[in-house]
N, C-alpha and C. Protein backbone atom coordinates (compact mmCIF):
# COMPACT_ATOMS: atom_id res chain seq x y z
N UNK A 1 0.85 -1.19 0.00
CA UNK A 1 0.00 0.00 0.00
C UNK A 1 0.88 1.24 0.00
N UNK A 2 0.54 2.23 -0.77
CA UNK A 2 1.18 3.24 -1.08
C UNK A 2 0.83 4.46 0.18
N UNK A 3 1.95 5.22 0.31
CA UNK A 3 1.70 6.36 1.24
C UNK A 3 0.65 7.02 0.78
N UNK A 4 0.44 7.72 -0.62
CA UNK A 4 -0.94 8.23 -0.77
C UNK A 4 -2.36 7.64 -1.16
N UNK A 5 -2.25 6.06 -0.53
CA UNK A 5 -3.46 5.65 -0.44
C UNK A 5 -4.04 5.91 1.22
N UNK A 6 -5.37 6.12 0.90
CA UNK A 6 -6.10 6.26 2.06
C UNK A 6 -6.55 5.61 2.80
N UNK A 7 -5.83 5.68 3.68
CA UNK A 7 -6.54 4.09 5.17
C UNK A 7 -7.83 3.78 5.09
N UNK A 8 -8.94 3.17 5.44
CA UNK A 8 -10.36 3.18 6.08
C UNK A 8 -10.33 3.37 7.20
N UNK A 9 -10.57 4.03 7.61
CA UNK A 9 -10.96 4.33 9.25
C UNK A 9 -11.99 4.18 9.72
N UNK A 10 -11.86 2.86 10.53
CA UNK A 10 -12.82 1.93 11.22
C UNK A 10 -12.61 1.68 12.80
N UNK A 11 -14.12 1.70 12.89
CA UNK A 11 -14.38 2.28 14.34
C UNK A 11 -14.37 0.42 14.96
N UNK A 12 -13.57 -0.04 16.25
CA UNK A 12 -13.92 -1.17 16.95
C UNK A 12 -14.60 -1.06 18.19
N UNK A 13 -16.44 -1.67 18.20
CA UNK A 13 -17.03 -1.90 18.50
C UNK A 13 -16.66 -3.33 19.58
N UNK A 14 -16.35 -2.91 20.52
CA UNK A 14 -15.95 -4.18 21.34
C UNK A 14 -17.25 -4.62 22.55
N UNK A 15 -17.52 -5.82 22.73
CA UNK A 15 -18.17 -6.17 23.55
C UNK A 15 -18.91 -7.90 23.25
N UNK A 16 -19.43 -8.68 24.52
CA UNK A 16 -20.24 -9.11 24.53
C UNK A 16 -21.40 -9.64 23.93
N UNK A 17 -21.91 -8.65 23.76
CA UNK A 17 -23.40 -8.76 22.63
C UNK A 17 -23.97 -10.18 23.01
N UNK A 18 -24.77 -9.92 24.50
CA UNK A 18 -25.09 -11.36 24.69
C UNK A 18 -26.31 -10.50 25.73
N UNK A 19 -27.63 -10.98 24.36
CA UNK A 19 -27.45 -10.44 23.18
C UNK A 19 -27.00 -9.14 22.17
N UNK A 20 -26.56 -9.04 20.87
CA UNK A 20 -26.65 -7.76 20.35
C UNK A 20 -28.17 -7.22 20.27
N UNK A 21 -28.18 -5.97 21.34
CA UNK A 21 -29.47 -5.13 20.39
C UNK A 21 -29.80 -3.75 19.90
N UNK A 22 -30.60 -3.33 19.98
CA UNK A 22 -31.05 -1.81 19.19
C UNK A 22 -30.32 -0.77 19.66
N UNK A 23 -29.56 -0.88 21.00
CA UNK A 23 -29.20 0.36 21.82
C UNK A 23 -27.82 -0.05 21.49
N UNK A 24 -27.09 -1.02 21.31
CA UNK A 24 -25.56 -1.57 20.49
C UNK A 24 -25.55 -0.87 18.81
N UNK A 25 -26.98 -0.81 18.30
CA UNK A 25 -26.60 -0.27 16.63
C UNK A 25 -26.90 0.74 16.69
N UNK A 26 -27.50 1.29 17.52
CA UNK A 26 -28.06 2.67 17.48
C UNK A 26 -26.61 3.58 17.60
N UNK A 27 -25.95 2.92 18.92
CA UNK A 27 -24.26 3.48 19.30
C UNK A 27 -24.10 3.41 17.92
N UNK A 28 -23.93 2.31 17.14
CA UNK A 28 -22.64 1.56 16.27
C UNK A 28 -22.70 2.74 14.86
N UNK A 29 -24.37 2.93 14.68
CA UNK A 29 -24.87 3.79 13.45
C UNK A 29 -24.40 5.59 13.74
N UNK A 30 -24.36 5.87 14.87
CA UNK A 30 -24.14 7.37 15.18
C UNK A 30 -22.68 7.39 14.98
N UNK A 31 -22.10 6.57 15.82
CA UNK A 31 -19.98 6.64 15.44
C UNK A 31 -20.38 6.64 14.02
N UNK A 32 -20.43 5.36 13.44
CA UNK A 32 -20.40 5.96 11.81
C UNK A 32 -20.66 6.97 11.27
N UNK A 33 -21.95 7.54 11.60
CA UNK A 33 -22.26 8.68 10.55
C UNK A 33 -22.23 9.81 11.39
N UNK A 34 -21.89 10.04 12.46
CA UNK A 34 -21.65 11.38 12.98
C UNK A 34 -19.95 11.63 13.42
N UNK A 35 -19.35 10.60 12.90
CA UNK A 35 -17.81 10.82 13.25
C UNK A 35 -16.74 10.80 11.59
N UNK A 36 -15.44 10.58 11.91
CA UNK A 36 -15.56 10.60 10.42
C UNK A 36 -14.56 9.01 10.05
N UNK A 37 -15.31 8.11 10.64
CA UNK A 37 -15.02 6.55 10.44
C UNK A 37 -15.81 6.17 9.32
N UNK A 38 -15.78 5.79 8.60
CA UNK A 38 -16.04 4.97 7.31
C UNK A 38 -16.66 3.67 7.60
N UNK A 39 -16.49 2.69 8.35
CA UNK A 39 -16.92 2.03 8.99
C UNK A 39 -16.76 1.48 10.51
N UNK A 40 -17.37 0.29 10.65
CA UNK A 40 -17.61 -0.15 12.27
C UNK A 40 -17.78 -1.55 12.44
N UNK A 41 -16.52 -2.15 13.05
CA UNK A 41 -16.77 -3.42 13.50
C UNK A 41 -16.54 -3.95 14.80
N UNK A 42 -17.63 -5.01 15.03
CA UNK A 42 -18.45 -5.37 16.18
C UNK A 42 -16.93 -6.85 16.35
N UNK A 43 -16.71 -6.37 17.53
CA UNK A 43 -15.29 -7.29 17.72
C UNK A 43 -15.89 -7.77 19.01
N UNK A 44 -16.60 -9.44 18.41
CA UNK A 44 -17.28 -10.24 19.84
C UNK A 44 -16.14 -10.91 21.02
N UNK A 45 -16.48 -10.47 21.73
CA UNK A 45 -15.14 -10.88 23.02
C UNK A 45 -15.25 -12.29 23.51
N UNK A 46 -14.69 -13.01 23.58
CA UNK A 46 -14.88 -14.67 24.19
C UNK A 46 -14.79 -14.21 25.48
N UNK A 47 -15.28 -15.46 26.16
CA UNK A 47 -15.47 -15.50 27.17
C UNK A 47 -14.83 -15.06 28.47
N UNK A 48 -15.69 -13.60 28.76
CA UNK A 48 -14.88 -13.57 30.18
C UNK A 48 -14.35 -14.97 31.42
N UNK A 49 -13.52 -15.06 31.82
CA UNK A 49 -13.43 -15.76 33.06
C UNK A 49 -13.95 -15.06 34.47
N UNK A 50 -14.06 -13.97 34.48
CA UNK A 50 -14.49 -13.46 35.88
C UNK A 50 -16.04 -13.46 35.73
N UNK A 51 -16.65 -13.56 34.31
CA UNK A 51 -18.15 -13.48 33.84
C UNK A 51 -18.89 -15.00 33.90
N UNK A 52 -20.31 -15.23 34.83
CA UNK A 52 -20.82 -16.33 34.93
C UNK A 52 -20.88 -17.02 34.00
N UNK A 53 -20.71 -17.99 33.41
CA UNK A 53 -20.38 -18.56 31.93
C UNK A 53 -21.59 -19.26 31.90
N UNK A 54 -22.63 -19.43 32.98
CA UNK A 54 -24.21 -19.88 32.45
C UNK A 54 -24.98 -18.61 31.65
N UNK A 55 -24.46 -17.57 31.97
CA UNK A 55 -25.28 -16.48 31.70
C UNK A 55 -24.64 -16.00 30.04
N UNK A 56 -23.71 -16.90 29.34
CA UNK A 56 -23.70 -16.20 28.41
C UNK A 56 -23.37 -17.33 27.29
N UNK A 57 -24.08 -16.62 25.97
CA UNK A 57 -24.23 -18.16 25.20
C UNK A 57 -23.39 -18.13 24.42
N UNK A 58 -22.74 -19.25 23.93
CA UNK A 58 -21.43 -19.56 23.40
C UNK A 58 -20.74 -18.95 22.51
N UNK A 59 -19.53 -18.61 22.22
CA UNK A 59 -18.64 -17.35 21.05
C UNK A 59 -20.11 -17.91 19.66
N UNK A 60 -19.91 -18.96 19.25
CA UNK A 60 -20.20 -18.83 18.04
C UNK A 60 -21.79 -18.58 17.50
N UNK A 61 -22.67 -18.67 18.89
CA UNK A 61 -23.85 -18.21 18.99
C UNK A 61 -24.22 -16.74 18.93
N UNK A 62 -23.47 -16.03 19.52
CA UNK A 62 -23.20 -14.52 19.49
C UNK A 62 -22.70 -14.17 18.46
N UNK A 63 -21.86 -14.24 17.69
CA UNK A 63 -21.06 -13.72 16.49
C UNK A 63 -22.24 -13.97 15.47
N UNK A 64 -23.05 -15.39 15.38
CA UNK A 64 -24.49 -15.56 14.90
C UNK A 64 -25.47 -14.11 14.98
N UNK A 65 -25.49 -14.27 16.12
CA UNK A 65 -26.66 -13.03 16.10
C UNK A 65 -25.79 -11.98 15.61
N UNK A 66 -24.63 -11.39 16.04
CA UNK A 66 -24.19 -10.02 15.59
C UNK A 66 -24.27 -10.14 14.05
N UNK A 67 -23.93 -11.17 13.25
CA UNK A 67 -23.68 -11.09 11.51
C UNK A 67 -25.20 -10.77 11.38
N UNK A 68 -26.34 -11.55 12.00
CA UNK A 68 -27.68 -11.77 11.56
C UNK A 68 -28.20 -10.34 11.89
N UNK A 69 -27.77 -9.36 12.32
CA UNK A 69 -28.40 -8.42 13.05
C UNK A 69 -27.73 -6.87 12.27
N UNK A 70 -26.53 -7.55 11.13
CA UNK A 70 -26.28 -6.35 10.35
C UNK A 70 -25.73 -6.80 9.17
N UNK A 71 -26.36 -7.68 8.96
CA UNK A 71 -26.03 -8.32 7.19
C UNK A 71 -26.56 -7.95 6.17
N UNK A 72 -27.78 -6.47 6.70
CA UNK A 72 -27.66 -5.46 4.98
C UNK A 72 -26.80 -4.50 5.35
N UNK A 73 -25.60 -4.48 6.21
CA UNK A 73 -25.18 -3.19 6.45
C UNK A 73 -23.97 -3.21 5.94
N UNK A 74 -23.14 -2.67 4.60
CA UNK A 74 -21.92 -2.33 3.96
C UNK A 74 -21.34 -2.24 5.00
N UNK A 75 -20.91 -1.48 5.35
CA UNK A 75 -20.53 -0.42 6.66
C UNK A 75 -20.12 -0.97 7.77
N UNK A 76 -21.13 -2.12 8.52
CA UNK A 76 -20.58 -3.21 9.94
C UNK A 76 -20.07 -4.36 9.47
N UNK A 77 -19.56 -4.88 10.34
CA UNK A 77 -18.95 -6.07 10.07
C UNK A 77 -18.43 -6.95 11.68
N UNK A 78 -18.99 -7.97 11.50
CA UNK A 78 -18.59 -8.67 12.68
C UNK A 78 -17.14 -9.47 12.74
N UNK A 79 -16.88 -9.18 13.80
CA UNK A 79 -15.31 -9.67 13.61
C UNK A 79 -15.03 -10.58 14.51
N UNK A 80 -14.81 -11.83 14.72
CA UNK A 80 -14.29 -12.70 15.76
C UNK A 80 -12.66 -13.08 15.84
N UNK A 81 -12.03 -11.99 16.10
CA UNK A 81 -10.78 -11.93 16.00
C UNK A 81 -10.05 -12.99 17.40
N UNK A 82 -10.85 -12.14 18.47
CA UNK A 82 -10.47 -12.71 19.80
C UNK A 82 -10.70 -13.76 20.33
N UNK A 83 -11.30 -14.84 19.32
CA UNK A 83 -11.97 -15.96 20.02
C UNK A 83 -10.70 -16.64 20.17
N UNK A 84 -9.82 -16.37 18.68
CA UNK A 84 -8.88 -17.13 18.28
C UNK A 84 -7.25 -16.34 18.77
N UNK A 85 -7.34 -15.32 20.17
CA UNK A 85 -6.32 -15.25 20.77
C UNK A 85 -6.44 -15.39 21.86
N UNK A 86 -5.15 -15.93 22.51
CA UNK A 86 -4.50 -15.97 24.26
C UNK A 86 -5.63 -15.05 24.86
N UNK A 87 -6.19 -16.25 25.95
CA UNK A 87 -7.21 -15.53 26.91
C UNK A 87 -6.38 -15.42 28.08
N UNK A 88 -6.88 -14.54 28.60
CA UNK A 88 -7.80 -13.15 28.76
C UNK A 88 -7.08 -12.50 27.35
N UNK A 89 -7.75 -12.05 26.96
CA UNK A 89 -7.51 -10.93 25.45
C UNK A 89 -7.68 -9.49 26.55
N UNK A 90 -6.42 -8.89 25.82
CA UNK A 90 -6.33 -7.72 25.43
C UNK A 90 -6.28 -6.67 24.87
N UNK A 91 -7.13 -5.98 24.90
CA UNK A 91 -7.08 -4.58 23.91
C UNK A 91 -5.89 -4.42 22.76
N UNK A 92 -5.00 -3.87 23.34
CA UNK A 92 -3.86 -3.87 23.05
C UNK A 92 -3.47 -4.48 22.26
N UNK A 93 -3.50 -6.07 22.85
CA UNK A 93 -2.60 -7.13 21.50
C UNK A 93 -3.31 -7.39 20.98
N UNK A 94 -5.07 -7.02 20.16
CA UNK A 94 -6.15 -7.44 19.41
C UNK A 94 -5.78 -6.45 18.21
N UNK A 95 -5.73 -5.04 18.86
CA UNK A 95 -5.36 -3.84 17.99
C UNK A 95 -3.80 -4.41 17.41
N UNK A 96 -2.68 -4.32 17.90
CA UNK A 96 -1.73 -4.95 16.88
C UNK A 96 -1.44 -6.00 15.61
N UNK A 97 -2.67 -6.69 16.80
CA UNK A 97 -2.90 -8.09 15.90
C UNK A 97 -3.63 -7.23 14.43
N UNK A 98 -4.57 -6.44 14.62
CA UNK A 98 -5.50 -6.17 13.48
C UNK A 98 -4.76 -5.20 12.56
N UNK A 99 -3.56 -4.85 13.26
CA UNK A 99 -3.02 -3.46 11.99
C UNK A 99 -2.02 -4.19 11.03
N UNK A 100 -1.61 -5.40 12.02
CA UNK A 100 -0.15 -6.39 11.07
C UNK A 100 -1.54 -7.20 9.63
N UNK A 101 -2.66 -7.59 10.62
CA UNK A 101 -3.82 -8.26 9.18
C UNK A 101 -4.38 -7.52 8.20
N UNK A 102 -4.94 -6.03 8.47
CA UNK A 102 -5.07 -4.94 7.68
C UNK A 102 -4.72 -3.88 7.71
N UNK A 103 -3.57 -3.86 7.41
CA UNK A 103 -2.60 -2.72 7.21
C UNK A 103 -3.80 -1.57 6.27
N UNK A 104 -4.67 -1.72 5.27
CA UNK A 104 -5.31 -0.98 4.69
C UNK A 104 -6.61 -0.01 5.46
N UNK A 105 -6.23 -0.78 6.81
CA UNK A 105 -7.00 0.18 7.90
C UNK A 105 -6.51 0.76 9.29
N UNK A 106 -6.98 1.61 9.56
CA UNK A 106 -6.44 2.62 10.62
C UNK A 106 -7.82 2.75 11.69
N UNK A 107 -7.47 1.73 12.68
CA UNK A 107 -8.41 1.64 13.85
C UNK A 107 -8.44 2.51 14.77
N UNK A 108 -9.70 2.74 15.14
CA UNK A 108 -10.18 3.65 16.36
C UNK A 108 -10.82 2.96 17.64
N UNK A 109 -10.64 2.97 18.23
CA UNK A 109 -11.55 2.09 20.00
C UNK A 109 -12.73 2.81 19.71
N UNK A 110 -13.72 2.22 19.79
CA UNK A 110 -14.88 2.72 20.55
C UNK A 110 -15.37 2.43 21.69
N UNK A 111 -15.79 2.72 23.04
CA UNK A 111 -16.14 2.63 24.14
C UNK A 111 -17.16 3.90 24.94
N UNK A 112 -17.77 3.17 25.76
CA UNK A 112 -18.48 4.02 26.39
C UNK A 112 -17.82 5.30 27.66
N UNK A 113 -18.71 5.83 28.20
CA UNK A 113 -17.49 6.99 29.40
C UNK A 113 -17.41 6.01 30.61
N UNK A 114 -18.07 4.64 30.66
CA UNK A 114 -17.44 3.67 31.55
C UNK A 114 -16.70 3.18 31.94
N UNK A 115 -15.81 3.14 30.68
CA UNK A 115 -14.35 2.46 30.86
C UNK A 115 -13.41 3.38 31.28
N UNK A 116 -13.88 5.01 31.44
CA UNK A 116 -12.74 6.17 31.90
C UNK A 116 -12.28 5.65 32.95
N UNK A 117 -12.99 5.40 33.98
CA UNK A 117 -12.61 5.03 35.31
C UNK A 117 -11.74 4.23 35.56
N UNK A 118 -11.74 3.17 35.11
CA UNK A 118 -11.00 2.19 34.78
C UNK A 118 -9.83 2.10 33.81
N UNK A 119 -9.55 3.08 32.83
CA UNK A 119 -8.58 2.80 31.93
C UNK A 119 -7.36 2.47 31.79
N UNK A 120 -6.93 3.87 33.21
CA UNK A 120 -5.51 3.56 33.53
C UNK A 120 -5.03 2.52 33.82
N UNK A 121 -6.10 1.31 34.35
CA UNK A 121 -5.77 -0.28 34.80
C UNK A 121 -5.17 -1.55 33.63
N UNK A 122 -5.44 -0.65 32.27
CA UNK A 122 -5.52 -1.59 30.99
C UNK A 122 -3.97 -2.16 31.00
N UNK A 123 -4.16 -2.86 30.22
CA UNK A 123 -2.75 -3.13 29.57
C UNK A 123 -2.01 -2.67 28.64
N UNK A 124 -1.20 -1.89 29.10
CA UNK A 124 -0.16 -0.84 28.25
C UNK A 124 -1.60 0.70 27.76
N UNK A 125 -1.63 0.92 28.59
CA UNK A 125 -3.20 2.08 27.83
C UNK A 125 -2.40 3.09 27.85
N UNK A 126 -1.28 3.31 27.99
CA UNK A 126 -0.07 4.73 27.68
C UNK A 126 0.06 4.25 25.76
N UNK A 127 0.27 3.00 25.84
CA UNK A 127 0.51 3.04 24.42
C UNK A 127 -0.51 2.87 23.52
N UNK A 128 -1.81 2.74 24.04
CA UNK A 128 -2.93 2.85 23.37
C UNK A 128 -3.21 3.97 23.14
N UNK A 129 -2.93 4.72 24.27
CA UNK A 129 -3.24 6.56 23.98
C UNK A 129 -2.23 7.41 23.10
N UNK A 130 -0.94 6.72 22.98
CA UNK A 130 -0.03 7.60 21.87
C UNK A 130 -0.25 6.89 20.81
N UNK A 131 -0.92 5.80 20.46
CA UNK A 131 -1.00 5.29 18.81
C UNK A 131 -2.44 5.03 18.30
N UNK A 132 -3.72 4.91 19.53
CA UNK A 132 -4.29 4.92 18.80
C UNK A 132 -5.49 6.16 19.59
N UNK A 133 -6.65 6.50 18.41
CA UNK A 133 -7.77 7.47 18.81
C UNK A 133 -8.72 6.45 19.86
N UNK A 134 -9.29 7.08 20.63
CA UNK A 134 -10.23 6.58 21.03
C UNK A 134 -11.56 7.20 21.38
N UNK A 135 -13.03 7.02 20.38
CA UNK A 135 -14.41 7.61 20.20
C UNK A 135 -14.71 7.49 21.74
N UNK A 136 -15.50 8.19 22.34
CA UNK A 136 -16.11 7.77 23.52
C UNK A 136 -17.60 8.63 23.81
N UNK A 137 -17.98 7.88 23.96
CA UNK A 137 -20.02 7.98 23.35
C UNK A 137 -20.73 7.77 25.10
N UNK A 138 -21.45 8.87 25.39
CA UNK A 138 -21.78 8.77 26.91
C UNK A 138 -22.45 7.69 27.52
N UNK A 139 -21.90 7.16 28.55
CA UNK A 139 -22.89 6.55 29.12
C UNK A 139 -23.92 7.39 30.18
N UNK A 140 -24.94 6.93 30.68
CA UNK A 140 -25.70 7.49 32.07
C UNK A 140 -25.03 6.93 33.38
N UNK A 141 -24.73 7.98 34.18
CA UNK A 141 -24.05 7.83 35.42
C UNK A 141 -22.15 8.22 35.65
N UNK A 142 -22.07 8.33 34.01
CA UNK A 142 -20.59 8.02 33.74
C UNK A 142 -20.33 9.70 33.38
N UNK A 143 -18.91 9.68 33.52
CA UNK A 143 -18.34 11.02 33.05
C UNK A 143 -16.64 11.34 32.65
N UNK A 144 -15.85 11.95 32.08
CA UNK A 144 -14.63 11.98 31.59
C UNK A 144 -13.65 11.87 32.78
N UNK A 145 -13.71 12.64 33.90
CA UNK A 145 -12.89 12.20 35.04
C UNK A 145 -11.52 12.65 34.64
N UNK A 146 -10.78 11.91 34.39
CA UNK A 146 -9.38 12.19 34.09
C UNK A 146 -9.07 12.63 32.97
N UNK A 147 -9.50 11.87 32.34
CA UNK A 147 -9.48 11.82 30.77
C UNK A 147 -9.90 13.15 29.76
N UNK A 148 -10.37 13.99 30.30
CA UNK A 148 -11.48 15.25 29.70
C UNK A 148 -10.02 15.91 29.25
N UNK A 149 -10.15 16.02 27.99
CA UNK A 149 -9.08 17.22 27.34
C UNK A 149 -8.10 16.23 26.34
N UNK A 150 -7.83 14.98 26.88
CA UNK A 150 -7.00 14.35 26.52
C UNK A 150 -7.07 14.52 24.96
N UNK A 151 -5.96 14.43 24.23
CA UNK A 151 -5.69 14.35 22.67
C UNK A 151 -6.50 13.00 21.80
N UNK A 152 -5.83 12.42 22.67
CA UNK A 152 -6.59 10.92 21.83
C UNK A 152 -8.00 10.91 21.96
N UNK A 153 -8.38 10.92 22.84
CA UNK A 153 -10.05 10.80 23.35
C UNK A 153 -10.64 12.04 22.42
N UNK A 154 -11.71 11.35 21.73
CA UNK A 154 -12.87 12.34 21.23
C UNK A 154 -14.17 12.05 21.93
N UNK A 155 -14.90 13.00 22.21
CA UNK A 155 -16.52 12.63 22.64
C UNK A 155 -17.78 12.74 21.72
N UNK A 156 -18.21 12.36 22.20
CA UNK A 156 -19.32 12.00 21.20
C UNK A 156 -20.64 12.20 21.99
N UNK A 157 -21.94 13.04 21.60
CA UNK A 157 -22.87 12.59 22.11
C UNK A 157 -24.32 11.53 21.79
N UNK A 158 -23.52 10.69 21.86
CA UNK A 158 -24.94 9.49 20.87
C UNK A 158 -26.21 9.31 22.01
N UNK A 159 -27.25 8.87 21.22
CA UNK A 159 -28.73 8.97 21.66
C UNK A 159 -28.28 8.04 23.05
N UNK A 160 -28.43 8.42 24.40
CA UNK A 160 -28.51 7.66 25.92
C UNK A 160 -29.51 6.68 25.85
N UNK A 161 -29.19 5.20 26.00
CA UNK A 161 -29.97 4.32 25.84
C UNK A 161 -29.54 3.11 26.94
N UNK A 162 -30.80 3.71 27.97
CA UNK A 162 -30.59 2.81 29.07
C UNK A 162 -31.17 1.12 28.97
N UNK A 163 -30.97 0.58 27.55
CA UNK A 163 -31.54 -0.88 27.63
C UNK A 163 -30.08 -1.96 27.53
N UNK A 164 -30.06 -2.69 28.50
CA UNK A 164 -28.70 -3.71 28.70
C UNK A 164 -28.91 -5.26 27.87
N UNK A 165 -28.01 -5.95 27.85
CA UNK A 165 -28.48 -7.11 27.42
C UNK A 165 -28.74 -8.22 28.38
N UNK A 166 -28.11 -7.44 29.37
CA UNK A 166 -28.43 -8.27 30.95
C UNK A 166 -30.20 -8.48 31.60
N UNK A 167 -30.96 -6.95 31.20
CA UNK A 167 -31.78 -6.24 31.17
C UNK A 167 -33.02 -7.50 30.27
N UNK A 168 -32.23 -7.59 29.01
CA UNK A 168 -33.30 -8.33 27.77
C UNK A 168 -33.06 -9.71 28.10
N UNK A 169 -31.95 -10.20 28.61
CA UNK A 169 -32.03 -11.49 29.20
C UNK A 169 -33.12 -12.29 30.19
N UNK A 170 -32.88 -11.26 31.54
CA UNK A 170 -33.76 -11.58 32.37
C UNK A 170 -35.58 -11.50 32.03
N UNK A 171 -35.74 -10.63 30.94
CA UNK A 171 -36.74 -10.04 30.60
C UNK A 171 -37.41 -11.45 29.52
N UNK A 172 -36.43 -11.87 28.89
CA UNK A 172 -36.85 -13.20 28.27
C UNK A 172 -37.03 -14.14 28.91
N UNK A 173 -36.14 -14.38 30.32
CA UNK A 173 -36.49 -15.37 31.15
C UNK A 173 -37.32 -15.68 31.85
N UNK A 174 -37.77 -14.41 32.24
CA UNK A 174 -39.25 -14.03 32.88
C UNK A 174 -40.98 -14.38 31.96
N UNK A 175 -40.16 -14.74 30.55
CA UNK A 175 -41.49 -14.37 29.64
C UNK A 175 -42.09 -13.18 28.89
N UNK A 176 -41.30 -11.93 28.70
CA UNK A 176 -41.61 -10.81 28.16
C UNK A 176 -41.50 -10.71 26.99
N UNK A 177 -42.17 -10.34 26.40
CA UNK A 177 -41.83 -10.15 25.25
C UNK A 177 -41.02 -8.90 24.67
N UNK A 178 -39.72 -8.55 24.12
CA UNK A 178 -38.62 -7.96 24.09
C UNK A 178 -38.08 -7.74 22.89
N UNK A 179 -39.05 -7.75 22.17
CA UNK A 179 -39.07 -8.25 20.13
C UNK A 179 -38.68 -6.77 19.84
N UNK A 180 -39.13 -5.48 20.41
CA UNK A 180 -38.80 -4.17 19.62
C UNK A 180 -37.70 -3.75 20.17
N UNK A 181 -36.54 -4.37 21.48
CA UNK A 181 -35.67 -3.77 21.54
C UNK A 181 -34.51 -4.82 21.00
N UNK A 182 -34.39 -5.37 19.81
CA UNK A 182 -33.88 -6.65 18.97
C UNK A 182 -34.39 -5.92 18.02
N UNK A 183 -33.35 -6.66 17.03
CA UNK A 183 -33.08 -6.56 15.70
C UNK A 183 -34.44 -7.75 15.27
N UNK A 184 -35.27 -7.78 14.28
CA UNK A 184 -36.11 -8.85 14.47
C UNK A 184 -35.44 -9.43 13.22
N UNK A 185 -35.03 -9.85 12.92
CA UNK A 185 -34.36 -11.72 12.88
C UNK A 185 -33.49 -11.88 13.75
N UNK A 186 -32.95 -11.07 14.96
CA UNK A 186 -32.52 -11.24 16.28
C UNK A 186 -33.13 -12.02 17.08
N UNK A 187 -34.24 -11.09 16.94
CA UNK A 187 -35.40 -11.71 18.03
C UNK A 187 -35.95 -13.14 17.36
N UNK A 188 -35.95 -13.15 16.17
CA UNK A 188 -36.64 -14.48 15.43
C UNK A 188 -35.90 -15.69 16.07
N UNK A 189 -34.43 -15.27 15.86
CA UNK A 189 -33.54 -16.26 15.80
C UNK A 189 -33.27 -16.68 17.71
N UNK A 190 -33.55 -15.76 18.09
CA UNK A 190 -33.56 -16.15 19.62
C UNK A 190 -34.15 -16.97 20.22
N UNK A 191 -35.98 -16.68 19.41
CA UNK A 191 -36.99 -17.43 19.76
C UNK A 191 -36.63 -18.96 19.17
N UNK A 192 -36.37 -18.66 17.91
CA UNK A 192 -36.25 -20.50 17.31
C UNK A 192 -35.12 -21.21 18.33
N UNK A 193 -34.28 -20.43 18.68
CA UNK A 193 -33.56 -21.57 19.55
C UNK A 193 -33.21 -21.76 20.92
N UNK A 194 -34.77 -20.91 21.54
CA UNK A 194 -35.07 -20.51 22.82
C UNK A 194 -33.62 -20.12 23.91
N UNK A 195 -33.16 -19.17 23.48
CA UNK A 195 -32.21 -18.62 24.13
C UNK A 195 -32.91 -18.00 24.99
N UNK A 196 -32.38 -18.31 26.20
CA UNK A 196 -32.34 -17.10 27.58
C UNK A 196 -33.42 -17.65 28.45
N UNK A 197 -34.09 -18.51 27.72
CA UNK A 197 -35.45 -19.08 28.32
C UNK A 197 -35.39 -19.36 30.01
N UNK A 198 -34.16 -19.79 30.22
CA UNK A 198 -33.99 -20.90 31.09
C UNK A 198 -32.71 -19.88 32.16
């Protein structure tokens, strides 16, 4: 790739997504079109170890719903990069990993103002902050703290959307019906294979 070709600048969407829903694309659609990323990919995280592992349904069930939940969208793209590195995964060595595989793109973090609190704890996050940008889209309750001014950090104010997937879990388990805050072949695909039921 030539110096005067132009990177893509693509936004990483990291998380869970157990399940992905409306308040995950709603984030995912505003970084895109109100920032100046080109696109956005949904980078599904394997399995926490400190996270109840009944409560969350398997890497390749999730990466399922995330493709099923934006497969008319040019623009997203689901990525299961981390299933297939050294757990606990880190930030850090996911982003290296992804610039040595597509050099034709120039990654950005996306995260909520949740992780401010916490950042300085990351692994190597000095060198995350001199090489790469990082979007940060509000959460409720949350705020910049340290971080406010910083170079790397941009803010963002995307639509506040207090619906969790912890939230749509229990809400399925209970019997609710939860179809408009899902993608519906989300929700289709949930129902056919009674996820969360139990």
């Amino acid at each position: 790739m030539s110096s005067s070709e132009k990177k893509i600048k693509t936004g990483l969407f990291f998380g869970s997504f157990n399940p992905v829903h409306i308040g995950h694309l709603i984030v995912a659609a505003y970084m895109r079109e109100f920032s100046d990323l080109d696109q956005v990919w949904f980078v599904i995280s394997p399995h926490n170890p400190l996270k109840k592992k009944s409560t969350l349904l398997a890497d390749h069930h999730r990466l399922m719903l995330v493709k099923t939940a934006i497969e008319d969208d040019p623009k997203f793209r689901a990525c299961d990069i981390e299933f297939k590195m050294p757990r606990p995964s880190y930030t850090i060595d996911t982003l290296t990993y992804l610039d040595e595989k597509y050099p034709g793109h120039r990654f950005v973090l996306i995260a909520g103002t949740d992780i401010l609190a916490t950042f300085h704890k990351w692994k190597n996050f000095r060198v995350l902050l001199e090489q790469y940008q990082i979007y940060i889209y509000s959460r409720p309750g949350y705020n910049a703290g340290d971080f406010a001014g910083h170079p790397s950090i941009n803010f963002f104010n995307a639509p506040l959307m207090e619906i969790s997937s912890s939230f749509i879990r229990q809400a399925i388990k209970n019997g609710k019906d939860v179809r408009y805050m899902l993608p519906p072949k989300v929700w289709q695909y949930i129902r056919e294979m009674h996820f969360y039921e139990k």
